[in-house]
Protein backbone atom coordinates (compact mmCIF):
# COMPACT_ATOMS: atom_id res chain seq x y z
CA UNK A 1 27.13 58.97 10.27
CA UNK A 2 25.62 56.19 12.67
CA UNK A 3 27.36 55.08 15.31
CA UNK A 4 27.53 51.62 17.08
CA UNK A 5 27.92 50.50 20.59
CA UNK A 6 29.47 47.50 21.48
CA UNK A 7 30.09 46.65 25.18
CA UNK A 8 31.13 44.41 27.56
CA UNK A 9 30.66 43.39 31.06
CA UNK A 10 31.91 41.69 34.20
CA UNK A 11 30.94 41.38 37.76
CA UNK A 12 32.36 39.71 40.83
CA UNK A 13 31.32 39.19 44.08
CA UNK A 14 32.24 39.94 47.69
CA UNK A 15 34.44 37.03 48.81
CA UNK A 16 32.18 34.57 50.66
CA UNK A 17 28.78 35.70 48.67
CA UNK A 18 26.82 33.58 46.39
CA UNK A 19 25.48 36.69 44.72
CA UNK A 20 26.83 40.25 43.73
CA UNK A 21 24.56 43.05 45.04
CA UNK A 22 25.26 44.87 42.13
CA UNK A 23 23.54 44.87 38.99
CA UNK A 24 23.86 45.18 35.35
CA UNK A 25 21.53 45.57 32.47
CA UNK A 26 21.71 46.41 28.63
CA UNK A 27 19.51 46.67 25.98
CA UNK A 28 20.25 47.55 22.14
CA UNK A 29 17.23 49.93 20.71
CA UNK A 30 16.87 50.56 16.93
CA UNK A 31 18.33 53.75 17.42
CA UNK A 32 20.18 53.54 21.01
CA UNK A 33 21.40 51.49 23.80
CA UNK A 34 20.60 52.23 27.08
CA UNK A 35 22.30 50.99 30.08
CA UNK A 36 21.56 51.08 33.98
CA UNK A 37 24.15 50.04 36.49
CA UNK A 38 23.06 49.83 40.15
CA UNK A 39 25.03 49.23 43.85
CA UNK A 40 23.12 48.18 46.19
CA UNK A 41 23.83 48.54 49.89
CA UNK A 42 25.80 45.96 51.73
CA UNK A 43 26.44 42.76 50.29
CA UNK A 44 24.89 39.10 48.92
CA UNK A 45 21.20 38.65 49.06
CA UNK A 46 19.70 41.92 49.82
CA UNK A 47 21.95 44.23 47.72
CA UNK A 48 21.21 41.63 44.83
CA UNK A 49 17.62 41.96 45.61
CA UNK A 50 17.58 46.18 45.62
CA UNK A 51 20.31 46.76 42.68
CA UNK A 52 17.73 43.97 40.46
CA UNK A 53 14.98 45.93 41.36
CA UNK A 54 16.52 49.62 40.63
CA UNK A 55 17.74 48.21 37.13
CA UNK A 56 14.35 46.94 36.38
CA UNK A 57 12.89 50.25 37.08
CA UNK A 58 15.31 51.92 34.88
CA UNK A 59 15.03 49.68 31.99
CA UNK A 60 11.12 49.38 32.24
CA UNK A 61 10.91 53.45 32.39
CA UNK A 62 13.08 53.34 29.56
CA UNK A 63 10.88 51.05 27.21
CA UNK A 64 8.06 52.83 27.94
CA UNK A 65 9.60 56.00 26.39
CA UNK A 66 9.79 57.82 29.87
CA UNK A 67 12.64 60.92 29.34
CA UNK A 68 15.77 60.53 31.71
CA UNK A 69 14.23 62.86 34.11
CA UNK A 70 11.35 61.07 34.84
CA UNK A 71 12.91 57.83 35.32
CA UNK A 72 15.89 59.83 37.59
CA UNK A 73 11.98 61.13 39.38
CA UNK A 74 10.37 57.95 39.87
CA UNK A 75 13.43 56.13 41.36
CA UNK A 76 14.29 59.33 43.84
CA UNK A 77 10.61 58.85 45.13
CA UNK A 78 10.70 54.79 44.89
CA UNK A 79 13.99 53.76 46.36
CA UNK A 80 14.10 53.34 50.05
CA UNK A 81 16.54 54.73 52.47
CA UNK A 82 18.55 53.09 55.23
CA UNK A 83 17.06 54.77 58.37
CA UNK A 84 20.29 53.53 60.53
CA UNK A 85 22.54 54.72 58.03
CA UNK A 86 20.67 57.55 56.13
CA UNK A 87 21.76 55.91 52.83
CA UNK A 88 20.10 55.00 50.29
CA UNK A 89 19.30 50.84 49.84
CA UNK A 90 20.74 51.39 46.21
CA UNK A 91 22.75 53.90 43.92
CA UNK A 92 22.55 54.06 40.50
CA UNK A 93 23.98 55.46 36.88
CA UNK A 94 22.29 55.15 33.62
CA UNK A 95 23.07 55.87 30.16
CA UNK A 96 21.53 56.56 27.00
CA UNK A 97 23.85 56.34 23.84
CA UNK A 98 22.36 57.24 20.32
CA UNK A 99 23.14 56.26 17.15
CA UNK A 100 24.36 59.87 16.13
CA UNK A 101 26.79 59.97 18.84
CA UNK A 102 24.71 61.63 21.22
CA UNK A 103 24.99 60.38 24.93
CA UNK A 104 23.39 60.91 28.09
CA UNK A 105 24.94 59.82 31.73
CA UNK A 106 22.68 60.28 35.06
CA UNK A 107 24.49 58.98 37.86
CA UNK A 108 23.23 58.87 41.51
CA UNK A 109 26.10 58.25 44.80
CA UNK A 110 28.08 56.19 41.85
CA UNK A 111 32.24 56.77 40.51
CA UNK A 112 32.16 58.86 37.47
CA UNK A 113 32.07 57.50 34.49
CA UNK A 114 35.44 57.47 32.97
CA UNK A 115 35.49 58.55 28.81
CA UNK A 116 38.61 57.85 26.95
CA UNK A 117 39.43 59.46 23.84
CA UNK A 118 42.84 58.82 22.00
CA UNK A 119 44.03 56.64 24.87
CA UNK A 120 43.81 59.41 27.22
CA UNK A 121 41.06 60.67 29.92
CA UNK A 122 39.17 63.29 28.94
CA UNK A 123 37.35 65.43 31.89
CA UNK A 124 33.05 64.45 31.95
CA UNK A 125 31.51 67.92 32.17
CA UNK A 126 28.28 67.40 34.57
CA UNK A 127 25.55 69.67 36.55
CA UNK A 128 24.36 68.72 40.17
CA UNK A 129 20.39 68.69 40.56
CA UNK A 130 18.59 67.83 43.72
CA UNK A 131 15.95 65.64 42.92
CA UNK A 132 13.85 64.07 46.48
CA UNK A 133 16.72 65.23 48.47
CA UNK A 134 19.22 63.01 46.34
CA UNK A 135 22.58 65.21 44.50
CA UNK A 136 22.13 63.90 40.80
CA UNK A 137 25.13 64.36 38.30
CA UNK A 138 24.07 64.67 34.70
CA UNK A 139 25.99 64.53 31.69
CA UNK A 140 25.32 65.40 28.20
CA UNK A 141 28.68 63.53 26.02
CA UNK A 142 29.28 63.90 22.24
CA UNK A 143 31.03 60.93 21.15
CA UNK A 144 33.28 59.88 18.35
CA UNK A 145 34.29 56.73 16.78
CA UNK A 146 37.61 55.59 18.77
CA UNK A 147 36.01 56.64 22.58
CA UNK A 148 35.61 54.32 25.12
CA UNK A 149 33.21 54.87 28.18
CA UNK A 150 33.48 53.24 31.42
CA UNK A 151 31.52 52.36 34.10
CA UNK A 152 32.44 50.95 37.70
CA UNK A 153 31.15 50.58 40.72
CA UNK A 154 32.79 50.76 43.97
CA UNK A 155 34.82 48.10 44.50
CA UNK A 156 36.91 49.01 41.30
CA UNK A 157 37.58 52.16 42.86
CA UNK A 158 38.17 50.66 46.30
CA UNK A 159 40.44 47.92 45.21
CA UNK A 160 43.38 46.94 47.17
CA UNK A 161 42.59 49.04 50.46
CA UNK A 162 44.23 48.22 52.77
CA UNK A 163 46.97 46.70 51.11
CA UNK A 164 48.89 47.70 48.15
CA UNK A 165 47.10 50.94 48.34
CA UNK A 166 45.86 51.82 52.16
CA UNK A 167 42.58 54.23 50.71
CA UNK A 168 41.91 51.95 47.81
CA UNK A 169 43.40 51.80 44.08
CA UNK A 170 41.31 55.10 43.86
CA UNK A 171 39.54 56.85 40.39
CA UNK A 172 42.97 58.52 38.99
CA UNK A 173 44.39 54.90 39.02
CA UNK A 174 41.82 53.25 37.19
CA UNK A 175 41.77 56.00 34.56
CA UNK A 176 45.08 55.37 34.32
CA UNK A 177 45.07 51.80 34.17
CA UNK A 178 42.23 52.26 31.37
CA UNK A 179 44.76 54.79 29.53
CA UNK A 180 47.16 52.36 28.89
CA UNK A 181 45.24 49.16 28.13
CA UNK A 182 42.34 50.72 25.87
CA UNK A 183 44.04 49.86 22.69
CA UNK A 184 41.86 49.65 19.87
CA UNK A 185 42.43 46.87 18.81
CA UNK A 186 40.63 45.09 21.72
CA UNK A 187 36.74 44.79 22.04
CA UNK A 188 34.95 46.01 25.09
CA UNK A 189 34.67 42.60 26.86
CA UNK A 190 38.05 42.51 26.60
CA UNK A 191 39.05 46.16 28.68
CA UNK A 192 36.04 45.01 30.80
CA UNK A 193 38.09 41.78 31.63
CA UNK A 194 41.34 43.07 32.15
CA UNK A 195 40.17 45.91 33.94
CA UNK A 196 38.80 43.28 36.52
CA UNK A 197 41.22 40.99 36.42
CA UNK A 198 43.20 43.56 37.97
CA UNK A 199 40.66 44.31 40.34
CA UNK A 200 41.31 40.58 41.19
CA UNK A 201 44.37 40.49 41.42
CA UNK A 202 44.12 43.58 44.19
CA UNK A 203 42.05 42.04 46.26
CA UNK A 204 43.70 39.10 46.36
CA UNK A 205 41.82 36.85 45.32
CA UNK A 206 39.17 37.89 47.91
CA UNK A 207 37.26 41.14 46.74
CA UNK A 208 36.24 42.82 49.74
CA UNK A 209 33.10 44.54 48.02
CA UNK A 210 30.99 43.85 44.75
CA UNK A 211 32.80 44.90 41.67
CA UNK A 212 30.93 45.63 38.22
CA UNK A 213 32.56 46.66 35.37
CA UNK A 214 30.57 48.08 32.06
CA UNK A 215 32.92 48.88 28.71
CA UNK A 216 31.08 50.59 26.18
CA UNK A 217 33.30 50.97 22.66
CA UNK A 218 32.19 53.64 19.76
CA UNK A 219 32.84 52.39 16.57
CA UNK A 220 31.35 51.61 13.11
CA UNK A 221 28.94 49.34 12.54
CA UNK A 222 30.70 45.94 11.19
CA UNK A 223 28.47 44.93 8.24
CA UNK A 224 29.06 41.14 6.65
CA UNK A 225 26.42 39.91 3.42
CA UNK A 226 26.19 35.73 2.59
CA UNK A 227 24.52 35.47 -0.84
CA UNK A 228 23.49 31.31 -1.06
CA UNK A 229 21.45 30.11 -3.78
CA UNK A 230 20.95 31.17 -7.04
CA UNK A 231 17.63 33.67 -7.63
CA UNK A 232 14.21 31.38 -8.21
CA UNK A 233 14.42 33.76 -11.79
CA UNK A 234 17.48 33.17 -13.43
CA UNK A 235 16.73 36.61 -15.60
CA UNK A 236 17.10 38.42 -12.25
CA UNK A 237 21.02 36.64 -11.68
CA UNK A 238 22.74 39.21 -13.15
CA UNK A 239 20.92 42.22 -11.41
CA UNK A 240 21.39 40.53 -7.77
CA UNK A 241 24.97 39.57 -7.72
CA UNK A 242 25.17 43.82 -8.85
CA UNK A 243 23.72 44.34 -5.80
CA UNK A 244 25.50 41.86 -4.09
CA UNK A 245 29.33 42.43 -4.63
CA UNK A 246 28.07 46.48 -4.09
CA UNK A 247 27.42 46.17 -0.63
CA UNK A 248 29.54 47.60 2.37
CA UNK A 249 31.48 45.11 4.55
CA UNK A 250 32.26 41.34 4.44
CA UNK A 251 30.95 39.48 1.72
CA UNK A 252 30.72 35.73 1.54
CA UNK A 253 29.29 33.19 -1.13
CA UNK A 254 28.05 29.96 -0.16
CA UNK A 255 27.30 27.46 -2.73
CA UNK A 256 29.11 26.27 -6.01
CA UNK A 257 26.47 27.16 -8.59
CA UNK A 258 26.28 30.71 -7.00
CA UNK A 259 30.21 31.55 -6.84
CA UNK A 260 30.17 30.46 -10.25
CA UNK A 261 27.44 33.29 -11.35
CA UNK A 262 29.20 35.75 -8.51
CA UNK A 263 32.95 35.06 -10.27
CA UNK A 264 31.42 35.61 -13.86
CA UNK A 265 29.81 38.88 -12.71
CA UNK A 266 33.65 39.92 -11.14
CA UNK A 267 35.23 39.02 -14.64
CA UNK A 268 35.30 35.35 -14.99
CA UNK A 269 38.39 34.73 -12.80
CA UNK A 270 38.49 31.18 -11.90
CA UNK A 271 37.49 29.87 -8.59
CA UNK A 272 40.59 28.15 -6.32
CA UNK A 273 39.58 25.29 -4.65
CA UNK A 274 41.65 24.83 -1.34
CA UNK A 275 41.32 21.25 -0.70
CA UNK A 276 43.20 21.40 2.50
CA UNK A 277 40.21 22.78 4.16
CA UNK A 278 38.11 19.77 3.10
CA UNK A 279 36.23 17.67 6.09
CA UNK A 280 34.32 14.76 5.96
CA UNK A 281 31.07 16.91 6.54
CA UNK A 282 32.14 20.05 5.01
CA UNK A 283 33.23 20.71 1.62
CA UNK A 284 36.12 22.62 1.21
CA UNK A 285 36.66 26.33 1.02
CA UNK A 286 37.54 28.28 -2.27
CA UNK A 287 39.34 31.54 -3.13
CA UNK A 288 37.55 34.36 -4.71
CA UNK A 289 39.03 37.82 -5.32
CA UNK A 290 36.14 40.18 -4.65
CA UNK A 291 34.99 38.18 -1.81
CA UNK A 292 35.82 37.61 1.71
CA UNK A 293 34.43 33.54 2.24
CA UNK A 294 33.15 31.44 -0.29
CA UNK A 295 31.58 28.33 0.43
CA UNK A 296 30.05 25.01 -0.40
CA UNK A 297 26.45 25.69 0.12
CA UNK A 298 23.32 23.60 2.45
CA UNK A 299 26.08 21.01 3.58
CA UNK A 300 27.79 24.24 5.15
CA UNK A 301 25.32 26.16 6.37
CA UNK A 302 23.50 22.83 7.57
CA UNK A 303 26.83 22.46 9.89
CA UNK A 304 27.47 26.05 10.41
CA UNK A 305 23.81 25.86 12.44
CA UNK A 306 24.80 22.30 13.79
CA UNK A 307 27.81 24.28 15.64
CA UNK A 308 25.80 27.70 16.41
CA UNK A 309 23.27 25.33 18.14
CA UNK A 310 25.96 23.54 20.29
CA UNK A 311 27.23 26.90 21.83
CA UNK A 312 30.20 27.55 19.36
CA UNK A 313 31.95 30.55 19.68
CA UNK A 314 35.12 32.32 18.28
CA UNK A 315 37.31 30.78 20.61
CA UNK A 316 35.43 27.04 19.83
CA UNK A 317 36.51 28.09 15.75
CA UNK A 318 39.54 29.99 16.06
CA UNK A 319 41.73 27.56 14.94
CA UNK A 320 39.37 25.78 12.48
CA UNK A 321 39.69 25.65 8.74
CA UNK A 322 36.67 24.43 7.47
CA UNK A 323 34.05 26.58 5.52
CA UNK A 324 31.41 26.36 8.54
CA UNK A 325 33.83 27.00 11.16
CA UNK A 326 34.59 30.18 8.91
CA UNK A 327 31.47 30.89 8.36
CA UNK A 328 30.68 30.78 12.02
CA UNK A 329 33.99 33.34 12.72
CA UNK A 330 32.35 35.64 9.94
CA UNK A 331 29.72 35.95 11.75
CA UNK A 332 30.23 36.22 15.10
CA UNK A 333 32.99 39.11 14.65
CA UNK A 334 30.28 41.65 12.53
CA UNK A 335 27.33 43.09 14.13
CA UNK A 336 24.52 43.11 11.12
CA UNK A 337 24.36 39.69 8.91
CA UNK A 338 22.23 40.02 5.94
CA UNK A 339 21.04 36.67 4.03
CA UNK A 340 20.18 36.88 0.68
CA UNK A 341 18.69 33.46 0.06
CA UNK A 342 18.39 32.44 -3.72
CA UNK A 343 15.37 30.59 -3.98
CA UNK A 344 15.94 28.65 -7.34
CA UNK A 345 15.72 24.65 -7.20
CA UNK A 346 18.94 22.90 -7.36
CA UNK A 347 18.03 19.13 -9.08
CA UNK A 348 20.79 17.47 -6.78
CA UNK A 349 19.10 18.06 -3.60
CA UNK A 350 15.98 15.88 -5.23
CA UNK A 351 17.98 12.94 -4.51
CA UNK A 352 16.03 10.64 -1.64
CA UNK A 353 19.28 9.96 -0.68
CA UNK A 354 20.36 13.27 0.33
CA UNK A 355 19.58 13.84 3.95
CA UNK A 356 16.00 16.15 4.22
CA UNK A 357 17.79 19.34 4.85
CA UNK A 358 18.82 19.72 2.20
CA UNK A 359 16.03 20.98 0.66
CA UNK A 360 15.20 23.40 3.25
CA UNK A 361 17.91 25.98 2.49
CA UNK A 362 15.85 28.76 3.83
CA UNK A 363 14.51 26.94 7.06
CA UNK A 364 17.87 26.56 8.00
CA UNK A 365 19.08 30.02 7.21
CA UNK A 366 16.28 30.64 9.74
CA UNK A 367 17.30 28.68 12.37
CA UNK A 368 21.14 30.46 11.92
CA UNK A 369 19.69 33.34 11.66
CA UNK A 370 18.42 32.16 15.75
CA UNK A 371 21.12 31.32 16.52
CA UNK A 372 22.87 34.90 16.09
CA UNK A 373 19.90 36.77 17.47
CA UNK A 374 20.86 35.01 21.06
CA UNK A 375 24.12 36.07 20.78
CA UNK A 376 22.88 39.75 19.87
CA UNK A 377 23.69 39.90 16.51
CA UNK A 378 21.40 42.04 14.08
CA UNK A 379 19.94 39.79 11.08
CA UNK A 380 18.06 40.11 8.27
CA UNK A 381 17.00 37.98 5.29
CA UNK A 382 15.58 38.31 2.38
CA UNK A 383 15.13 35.91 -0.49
CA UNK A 384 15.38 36.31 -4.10
């Protein structure tokens, strides 16, 4: 069974910095994600400078197929130390997650990482290792669907000292506070956001150190299929739409001619046209049973690219009934969109008087298919 990882961030900085000396980066692997999270020391400019460069290290290291040790190695022997303070310019943690639910956390003068399993905190076993001087915690995590892993820096930890709570909100609070807000019905940015907001709200209004948050969530993969266009070989109809209405998660239909060859495959049950969905751009929607969205086809996906391209999102579509808007909610809540782009010529979309895209079906698919890459959605077409 494959696992996914979805996660979410969110940083803020010391009150009266322009930049957060902390850093952040992610990057989605065919077979894992890794992740590197680094403090560095003191506030604004330098600390942005030193936790950019230790992430850097990490992720480079990383690409280049270095093992965990040897990235934990080169950064012992790379990063400087404060001579004043005898601390080191930046901390770090890192983590590997792969796709069978194997996980590995290194984590260098950093808060534990918090794992939460059936809404409650379950203990991280780790070994110490001295590595250049430096105490090293290393974890080796089996993970199931339904966890949640946590990192934080510092100023989660130390939020509200000096206030509400004198030595800071402390570790046992936040795993708390992550107990009773990890429901699973949320996605990662969304614990990541209220676990800061919180954070916020402890400081004040005025953190008095960096704060990072990283939210990793272990779940299926969410899966979603758009079939548009009927195949260039109309001999082949009946074998794709098999195919089609076979595979695992969402499916949607765009285009009148196909949901017609779709619905006869599913039994002949007659398409319902909901004209209340109708725009003067879009078509409107229609009901299938068997199928999750079907659409009107090039006008659609021509606007469904028209709104990727002008930054929509789901909040920009929530409330949106047309097919693109739809379209564009489909896709944005999966995490793997496959196109399957029939590539058989429709006579209508001859007309001069049609606008040009409409007889580039697959060009636009193309550009959609972008569109979702930026937003780092998995995509794959294939044509038929």
């Amino acid at each position: 069974m494959r696992i996914f990882y979805e996660w979410g961030t969110k940083q803020l900085q010391k009150h009266g910095e322009e930049l957060c000396g902390d850093n952040v980066a992610i990057a989605r692997h065919a077979d894992s994600v890794t992740l590197a999270l680094s403090d560095g020391l003191g506030s604004g400019v330098k600390a942005n400078i030193l936790s950019i460069l230790t992430t850097r290290i990490v992720m480079h290291l990383m690409e280049n197929e270095l093992s965990l040790d040897e990235v934990v190695n080169t950064l012992s022997k790379t990063l400087p130390v404060c001579e004043v303070r005898n601390l080191a310019y930046s901390t770090f943690a890192i983590g590997q997650f792969f796709s069978e639910g194997h996980a590995r956390v290194v984590e260098f003068d950093t808060p534990s990482v918090i794992l939460l399993r059936q809404r409650e905190s379950v203990p991280v076993p780790y070994e110490e290792r001295e590595i250049e001087g430096k105490t090293i915690r290393k974890s080796e995590l089996k993970l199931k669907i339904g966890d949640w892993i946590v990192f934080v820096s510092d100023g989660v930890i130390n939020a509200g000292i000096g206030g509400l709570y004198p030595l800071g909100w402390g570790f046992d609070q936040v795993s708390r506070f992550l107990q009773e807000h990890c429901h699973p019905d949320l996605s990662a940015q969304e614990l990541a956001d209220k676990l800061a907001q919180a954070v916020w709200d402890l400081y004040c209004s005025k953190p008095g150190d960096d704060v990072s948050v990283v939210v990793i969530k272990v779940r299926h993969k969410l899966m979603a299929t758009v079939l548009t266009g009927p195949p260039a070989d109309k001999s082949t109809d009946e074998e794709v739409v098999a195919k089609f209405t076979q595979r695992t998660g969402f499916l949607a239909v765009c285009g009148g001619t196909t949901a017609k060859i779709v619905a006869s495959h599913l039994g002949g049950k007659p398409l319902e046209v909901d004209l209340a969905t109708m725009k003067p751009d879009v078509p409107p929607l229609a009901r299938m049973e068997g199928v999750d969205l079907t659409t009107e086809g090039i006008l659609t996906l021509t606007r469904t690219n028209d709104l990727l391209h002008s930054g929509a999102d789901k909040e920009t579509v929530k409330f949106h009934t047309d097919g693109a808007s739809a379209l564009v909610r489909l896709c944005l809540k999966v995490d793997h969109i496959h196109f399957i782009v029939g590539l058989a010529v429709n006579p209508a979309h001859q007309n001069p008087d049609l606008p040009g895209k409409l007889a580039m079906k697959l060009a636009v698919v193309r550009e959609i298919a972008e569109e979702l890459h930026k937003r780092g959605k998995e995509v794959t077409i294939t044509t038929v």
